[in-house]
C-alpha atoms as a PDB file:
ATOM      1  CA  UNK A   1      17.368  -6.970   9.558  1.00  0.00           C
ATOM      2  CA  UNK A   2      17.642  -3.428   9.763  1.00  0.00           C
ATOM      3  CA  UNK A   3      15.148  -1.991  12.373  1.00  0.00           C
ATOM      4  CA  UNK A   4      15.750   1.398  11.382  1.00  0.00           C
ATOM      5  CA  UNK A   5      14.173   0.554   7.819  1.00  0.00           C
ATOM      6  CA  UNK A   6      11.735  -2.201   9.637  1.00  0.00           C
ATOM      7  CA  UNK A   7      10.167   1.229  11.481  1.00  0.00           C
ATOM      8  CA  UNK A   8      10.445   3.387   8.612  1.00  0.00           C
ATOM      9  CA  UNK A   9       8.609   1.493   6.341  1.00  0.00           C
ATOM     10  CA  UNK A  10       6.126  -0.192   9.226  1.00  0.00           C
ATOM     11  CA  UNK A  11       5.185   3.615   9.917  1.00  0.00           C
ATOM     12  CA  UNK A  12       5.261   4.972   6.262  1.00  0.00           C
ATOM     13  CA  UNK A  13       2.715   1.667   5.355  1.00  0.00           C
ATOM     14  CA  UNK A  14       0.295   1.749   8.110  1.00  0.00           C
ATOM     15  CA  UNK A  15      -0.528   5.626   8.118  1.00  0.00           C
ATOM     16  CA  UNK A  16      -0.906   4.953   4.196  1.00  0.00           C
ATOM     17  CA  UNK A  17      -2.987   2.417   4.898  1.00  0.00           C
ATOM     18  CA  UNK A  18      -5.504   4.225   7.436  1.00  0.00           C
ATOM     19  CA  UNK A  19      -8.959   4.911   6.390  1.00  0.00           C
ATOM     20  CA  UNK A  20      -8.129   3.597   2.506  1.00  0.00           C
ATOM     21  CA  UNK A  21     -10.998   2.116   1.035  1.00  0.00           C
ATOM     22  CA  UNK A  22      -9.011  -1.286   2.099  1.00  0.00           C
ATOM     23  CA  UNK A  23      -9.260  -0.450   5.664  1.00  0.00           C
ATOM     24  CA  UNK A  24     -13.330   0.436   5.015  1.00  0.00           C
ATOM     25  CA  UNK A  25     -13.935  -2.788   2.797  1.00  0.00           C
ATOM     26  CA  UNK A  26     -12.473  -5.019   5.707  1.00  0.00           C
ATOM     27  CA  UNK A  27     -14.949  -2.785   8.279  1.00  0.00           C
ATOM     28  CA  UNK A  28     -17.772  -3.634   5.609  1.00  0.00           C
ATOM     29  CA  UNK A  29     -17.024  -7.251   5.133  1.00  0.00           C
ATOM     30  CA  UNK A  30     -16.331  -7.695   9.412  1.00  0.00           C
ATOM     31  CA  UNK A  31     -19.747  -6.043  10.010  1.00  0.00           C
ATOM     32  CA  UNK A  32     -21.754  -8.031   7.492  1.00  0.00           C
ATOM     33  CA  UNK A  33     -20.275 -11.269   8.418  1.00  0.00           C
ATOM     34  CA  UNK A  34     -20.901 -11.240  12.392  1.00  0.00           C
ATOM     35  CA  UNK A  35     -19.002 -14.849  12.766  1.00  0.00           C
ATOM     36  CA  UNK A  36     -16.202 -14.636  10.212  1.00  0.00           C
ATOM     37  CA  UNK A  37     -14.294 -11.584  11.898  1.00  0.00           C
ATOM     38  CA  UNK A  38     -11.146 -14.019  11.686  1.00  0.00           C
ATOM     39  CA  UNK A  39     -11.871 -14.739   8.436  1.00  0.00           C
ATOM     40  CA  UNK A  40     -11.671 -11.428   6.899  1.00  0.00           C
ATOM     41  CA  UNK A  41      -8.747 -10.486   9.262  1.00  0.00           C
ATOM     42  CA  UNK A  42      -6.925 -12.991   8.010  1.00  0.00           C
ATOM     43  CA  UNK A  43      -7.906 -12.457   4.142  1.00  0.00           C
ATOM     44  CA  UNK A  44      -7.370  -9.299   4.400  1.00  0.00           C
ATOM     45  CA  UNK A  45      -3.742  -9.432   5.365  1.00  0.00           C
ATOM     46  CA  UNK A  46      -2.935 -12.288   3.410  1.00  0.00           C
ATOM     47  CA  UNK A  47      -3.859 -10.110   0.280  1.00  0.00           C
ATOM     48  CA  UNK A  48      -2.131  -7.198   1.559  1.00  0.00           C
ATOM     49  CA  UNK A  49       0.837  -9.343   2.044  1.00  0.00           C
ATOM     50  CA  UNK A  50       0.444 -10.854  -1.557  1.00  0.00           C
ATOM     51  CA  UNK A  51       0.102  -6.850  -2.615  1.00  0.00           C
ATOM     52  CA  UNK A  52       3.296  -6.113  -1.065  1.00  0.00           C
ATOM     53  CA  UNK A  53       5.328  -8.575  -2.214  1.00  0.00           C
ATOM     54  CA  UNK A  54       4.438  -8.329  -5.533  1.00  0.00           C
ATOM     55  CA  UNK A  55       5.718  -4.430  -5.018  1.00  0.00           C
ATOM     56  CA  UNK A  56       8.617  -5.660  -3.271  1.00  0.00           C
ATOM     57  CA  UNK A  57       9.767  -7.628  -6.104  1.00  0.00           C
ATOM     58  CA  UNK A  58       8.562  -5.803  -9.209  1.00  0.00           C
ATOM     59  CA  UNK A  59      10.808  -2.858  -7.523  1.00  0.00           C
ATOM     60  CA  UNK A  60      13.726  -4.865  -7.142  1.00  0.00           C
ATOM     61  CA  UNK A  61      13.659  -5.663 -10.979  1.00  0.00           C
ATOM     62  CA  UNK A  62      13.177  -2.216 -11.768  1.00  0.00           C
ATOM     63  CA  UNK A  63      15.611  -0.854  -9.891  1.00  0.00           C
ATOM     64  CA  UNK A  64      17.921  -2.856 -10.862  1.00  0.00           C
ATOM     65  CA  UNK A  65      17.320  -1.132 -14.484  1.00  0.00           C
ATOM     66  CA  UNK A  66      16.354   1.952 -13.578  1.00  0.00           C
ATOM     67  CA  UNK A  67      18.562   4.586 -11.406  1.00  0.00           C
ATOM     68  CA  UNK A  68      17.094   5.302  -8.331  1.00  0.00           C
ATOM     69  CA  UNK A  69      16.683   9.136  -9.503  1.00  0.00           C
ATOM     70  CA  UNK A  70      14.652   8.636 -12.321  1.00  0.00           C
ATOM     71  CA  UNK A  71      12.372   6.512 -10.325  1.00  0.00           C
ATOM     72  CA  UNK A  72      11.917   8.808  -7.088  1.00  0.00           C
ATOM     73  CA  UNK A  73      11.152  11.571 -10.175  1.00  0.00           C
ATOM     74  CA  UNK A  74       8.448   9.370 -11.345  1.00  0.00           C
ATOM     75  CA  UNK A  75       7.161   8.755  -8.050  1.00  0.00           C
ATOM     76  CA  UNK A  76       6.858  12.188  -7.116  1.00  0.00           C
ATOM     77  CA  UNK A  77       5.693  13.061 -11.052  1.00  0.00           C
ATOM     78  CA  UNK A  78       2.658  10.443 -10.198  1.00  0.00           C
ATOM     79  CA  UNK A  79       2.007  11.568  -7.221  1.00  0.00           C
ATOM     80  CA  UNK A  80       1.034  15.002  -8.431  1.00  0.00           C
ATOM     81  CA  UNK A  81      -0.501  13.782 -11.239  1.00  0.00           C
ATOM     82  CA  UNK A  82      -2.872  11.610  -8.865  1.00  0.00           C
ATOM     83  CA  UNK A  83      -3.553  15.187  -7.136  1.00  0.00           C
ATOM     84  CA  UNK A  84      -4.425  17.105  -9.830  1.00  0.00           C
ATOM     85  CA  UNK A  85      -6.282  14.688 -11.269  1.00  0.00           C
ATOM     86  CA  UNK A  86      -8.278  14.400  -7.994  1.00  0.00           C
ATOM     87  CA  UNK A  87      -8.837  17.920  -7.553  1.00  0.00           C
ATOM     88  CA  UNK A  88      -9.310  18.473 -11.248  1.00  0.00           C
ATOM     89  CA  UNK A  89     -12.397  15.830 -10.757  1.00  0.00           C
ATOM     90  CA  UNK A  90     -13.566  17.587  -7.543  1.00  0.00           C
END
């Protein structure tokens, strides 16, 4: 394991992850369900586990078709798309 790339991508995922609407459904679901804190804990990272592994793999099979230029400009291309649509809506 590389930890350089362990702490890149632990860093990159968690401050992507703050204050998302899946970090506020898990506050939602822990606050109406007093005794089943573990419960949605565990949920909760079991489907963000599931979430990432289907990214994991779907991105191996694409990038093993796909140069990795073409997909960092469609990355970045959806990114700003995302943005404009956003503050096109606003």
């Amino acid at each position: 394991m590389d930890p350089k790339l362990f702490a890149t991508v632990f860093v990159t995922v968690l401050l992507a992850e703050m204050g998302d609407k899946t970090q506020l459904a898990a506050v939602l679901f822990s606050a109406e369900h007093k005794g089943g804190r573990w419960t949605v804990f565990l949920a909760a990272a079991a489907a963000l586990v599931a979430a990432t592994a289907a990214g994991v793999l779907v991105g191996n099979l694409v990038s093993s078709h796909v140069p990795e230029r073409a997909l960092r400009w469609a990355a970045g291309l959806g990114f700003f798309a995302v943005g404009a649509w956003t503050l096109y809506r606003a």
